[in-house]
C-alpha atoms as a PDB file:
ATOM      1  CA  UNK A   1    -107.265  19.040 116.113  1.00  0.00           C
ATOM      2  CA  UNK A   2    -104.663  19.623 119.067  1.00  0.00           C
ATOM      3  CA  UNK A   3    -106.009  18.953 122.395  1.00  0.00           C
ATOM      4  CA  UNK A   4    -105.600  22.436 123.334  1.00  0.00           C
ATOM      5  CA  UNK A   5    -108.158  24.076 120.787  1.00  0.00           C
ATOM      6  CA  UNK A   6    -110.329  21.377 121.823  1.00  0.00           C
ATOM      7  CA  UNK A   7    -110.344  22.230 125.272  1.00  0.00           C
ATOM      8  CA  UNK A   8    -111.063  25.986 124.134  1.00  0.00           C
ATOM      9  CA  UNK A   9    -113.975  25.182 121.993  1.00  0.00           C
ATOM     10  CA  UNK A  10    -115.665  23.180 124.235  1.00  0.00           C
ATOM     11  CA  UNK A  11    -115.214  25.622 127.234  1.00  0.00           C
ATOM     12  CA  UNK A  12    -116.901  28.164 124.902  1.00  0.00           C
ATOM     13  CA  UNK A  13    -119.771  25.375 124.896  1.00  0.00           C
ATOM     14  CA  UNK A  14    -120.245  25.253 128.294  1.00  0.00           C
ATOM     15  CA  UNK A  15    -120.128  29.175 128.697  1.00  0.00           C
ATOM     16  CA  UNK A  16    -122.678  29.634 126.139  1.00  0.00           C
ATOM     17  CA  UNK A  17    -124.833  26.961 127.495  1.00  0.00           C
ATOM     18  CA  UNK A  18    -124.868  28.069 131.075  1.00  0.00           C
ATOM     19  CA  UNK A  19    -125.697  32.016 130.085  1.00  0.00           C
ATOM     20  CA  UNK A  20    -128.946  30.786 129.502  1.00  0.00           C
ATOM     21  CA  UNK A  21    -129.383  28.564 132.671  1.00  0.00           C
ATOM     22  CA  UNK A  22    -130.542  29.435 135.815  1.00  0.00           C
ATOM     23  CA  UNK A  23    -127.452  29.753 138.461  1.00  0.00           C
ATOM     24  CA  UNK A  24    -125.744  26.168 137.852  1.00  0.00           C
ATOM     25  CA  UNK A  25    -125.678  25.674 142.483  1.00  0.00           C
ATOM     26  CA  UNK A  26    -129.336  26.364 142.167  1.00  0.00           C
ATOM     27  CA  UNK A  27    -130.604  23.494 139.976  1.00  0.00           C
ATOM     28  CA  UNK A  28    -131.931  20.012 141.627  1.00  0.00           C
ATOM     29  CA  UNK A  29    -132.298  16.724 140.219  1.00  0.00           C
ATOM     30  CA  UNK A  30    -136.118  15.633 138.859  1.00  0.00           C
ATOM     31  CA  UNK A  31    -139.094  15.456 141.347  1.00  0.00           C
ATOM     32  CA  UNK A  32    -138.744  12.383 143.017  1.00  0.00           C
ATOM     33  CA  UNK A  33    -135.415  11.173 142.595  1.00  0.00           C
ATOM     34  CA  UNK A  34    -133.377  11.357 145.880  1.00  0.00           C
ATOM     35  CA  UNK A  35    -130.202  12.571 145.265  1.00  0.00           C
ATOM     36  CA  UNK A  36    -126.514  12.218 147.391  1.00  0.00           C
ATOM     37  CA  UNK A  37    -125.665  15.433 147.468  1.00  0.00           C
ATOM     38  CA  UNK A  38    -123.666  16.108 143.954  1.00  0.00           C
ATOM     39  CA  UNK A  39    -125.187  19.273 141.828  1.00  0.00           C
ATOM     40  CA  UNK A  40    -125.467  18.612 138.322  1.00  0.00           C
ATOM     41  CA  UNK A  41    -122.333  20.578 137.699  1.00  0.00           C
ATOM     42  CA  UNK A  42    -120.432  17.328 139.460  1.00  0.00           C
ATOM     43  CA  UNK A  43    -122.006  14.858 137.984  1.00  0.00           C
ATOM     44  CA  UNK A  44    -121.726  16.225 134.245  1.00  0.00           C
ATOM     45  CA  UNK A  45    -118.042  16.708 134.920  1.00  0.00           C
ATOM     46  CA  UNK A  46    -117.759  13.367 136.409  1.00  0.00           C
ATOM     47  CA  UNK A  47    -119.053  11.973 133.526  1.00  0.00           C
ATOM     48  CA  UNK A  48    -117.720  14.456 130.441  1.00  0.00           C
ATOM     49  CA  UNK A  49    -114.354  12.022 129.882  1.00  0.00           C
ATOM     50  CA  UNK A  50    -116.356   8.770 129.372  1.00  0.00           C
ATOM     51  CA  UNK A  51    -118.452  10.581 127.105  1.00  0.00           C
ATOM     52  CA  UNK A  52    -116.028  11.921 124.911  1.00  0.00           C
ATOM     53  CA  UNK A  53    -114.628   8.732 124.388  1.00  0.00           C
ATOM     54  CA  UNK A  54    -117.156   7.480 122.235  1.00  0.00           C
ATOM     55  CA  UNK A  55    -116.923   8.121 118.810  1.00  0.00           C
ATOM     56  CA  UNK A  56    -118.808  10.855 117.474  1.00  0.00           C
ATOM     57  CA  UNK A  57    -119.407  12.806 120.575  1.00  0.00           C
ATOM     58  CA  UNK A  58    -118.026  16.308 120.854  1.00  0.00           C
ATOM     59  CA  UNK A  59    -118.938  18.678 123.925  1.00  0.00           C
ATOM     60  CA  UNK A  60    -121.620  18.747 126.961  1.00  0.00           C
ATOM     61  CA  UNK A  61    -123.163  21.070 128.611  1.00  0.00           C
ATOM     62  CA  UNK A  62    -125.342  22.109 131.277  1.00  0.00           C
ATOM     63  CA  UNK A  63    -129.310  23.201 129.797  1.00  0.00           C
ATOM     64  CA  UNK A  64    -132.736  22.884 129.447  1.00  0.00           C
ATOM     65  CA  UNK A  65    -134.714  20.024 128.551  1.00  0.00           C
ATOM     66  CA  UNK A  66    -138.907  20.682 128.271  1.00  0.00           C
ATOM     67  CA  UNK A  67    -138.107  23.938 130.866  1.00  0.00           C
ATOM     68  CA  UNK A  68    -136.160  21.102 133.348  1.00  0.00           C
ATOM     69  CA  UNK A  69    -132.414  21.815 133.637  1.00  0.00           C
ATOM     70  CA  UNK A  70    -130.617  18.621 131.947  1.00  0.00           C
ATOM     71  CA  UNK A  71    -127.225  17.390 131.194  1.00  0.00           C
ATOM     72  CA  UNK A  72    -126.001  17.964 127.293  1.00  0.00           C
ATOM     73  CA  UNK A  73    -124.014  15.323 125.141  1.00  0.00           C
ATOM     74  CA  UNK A  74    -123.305  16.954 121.667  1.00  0.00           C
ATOM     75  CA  UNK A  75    -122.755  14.797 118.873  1.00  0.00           C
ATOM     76  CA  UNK A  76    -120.826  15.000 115.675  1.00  0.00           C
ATOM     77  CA  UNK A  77    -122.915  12.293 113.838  1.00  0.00           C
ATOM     78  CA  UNK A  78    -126.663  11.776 114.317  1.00  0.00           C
ATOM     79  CA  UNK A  79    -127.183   7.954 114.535  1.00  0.00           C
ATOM     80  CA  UNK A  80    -128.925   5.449 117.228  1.00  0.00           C
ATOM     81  CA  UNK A  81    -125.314   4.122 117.142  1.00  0.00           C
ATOM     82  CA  UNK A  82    -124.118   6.974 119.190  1.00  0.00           C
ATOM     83  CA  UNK A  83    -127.119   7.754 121.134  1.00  0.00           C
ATOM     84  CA  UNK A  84    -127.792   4.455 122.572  1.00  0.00           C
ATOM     85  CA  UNK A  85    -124.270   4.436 124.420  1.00  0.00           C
ATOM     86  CA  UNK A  86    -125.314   7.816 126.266  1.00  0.00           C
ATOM     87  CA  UNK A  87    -128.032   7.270 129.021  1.00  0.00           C
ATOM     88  CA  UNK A  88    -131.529   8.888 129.425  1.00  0.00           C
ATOM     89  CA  UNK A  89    -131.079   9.428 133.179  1.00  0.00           C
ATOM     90  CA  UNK A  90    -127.258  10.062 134.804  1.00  0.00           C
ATOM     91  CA  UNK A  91    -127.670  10.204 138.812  1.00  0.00           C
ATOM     92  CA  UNK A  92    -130.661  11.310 138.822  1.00  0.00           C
ATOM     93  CA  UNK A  93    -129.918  13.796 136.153  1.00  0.00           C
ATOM     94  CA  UNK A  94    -131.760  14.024 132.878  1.00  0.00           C
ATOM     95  CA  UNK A  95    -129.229  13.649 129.576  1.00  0.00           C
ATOM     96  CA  UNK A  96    -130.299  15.036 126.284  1.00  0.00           C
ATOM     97  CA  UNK A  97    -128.038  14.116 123.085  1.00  0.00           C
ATOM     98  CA  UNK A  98    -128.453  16.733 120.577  1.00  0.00           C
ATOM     99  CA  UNK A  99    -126.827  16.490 117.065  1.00  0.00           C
ATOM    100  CA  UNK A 100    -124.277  19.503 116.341  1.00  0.00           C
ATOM    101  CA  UNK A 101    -122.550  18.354 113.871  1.00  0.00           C
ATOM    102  CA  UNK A 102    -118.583  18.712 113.786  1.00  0.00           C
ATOM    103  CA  UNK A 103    -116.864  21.609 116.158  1.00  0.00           C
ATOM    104  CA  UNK A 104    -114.580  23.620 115.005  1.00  0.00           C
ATOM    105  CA  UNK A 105    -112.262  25.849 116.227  1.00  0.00           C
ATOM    106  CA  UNK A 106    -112.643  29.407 114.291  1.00  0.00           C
ATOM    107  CA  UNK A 107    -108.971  30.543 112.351  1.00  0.00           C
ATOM    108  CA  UNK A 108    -107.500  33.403 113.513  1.00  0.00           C
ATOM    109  CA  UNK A 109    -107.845  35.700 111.056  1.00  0.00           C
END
């Protein structure tokens, strides 16, 4: 898939995942973690490129985790392979790997 396309698919990601979130500035990291100062927007970007680096990972996101907002890594293939190079906790952030299966562009028609 050309790097472009990706890009566009998983911008579409993120848009979807946010319309459902509470203002992204608004969040805060989990009760009793002290944080430096970075809003989970930051630290999910800082962290999207080493993520999509290992094999079988294909978007994040920004969502919701048990009602707490939480840091998505979407994955192509659904094994403890791939899940047990993504973290539970990211600065203070929650991270929640949920299976998706392969993304796809959609053909123009």
């Amino acid at each position: 898939m050309p790097r472009p396309r990706l890009l566009v698919v998983l911008s579409m990601l993120v848009l979807m995942s946010t319309l459902s979130c509470p203002k992204a500035q608004s969040i805060q990291p989990q009760k009793g973690v002290v944080m430096p100062g970075k809003t989970i927007e930051q630290v999910q970007e800082s962290h999207t490129a080493e993520w999509m680096a290992i094999p079988g990972v294909v978007g994040t996101a920004i969502g919701k985790s048990h009602g707490k907002p939480c840091i998505l890594v979407f994955t192509a293939s659904n094994t403890e392979q791939v899940r047990k190079k993504i973290p539970a906790t990211v600065e203070g952030y929650p991270v929640v790997v949920q299976y998706t299966g392969e993304i796809r562009a959609l053909e123009k028609p």
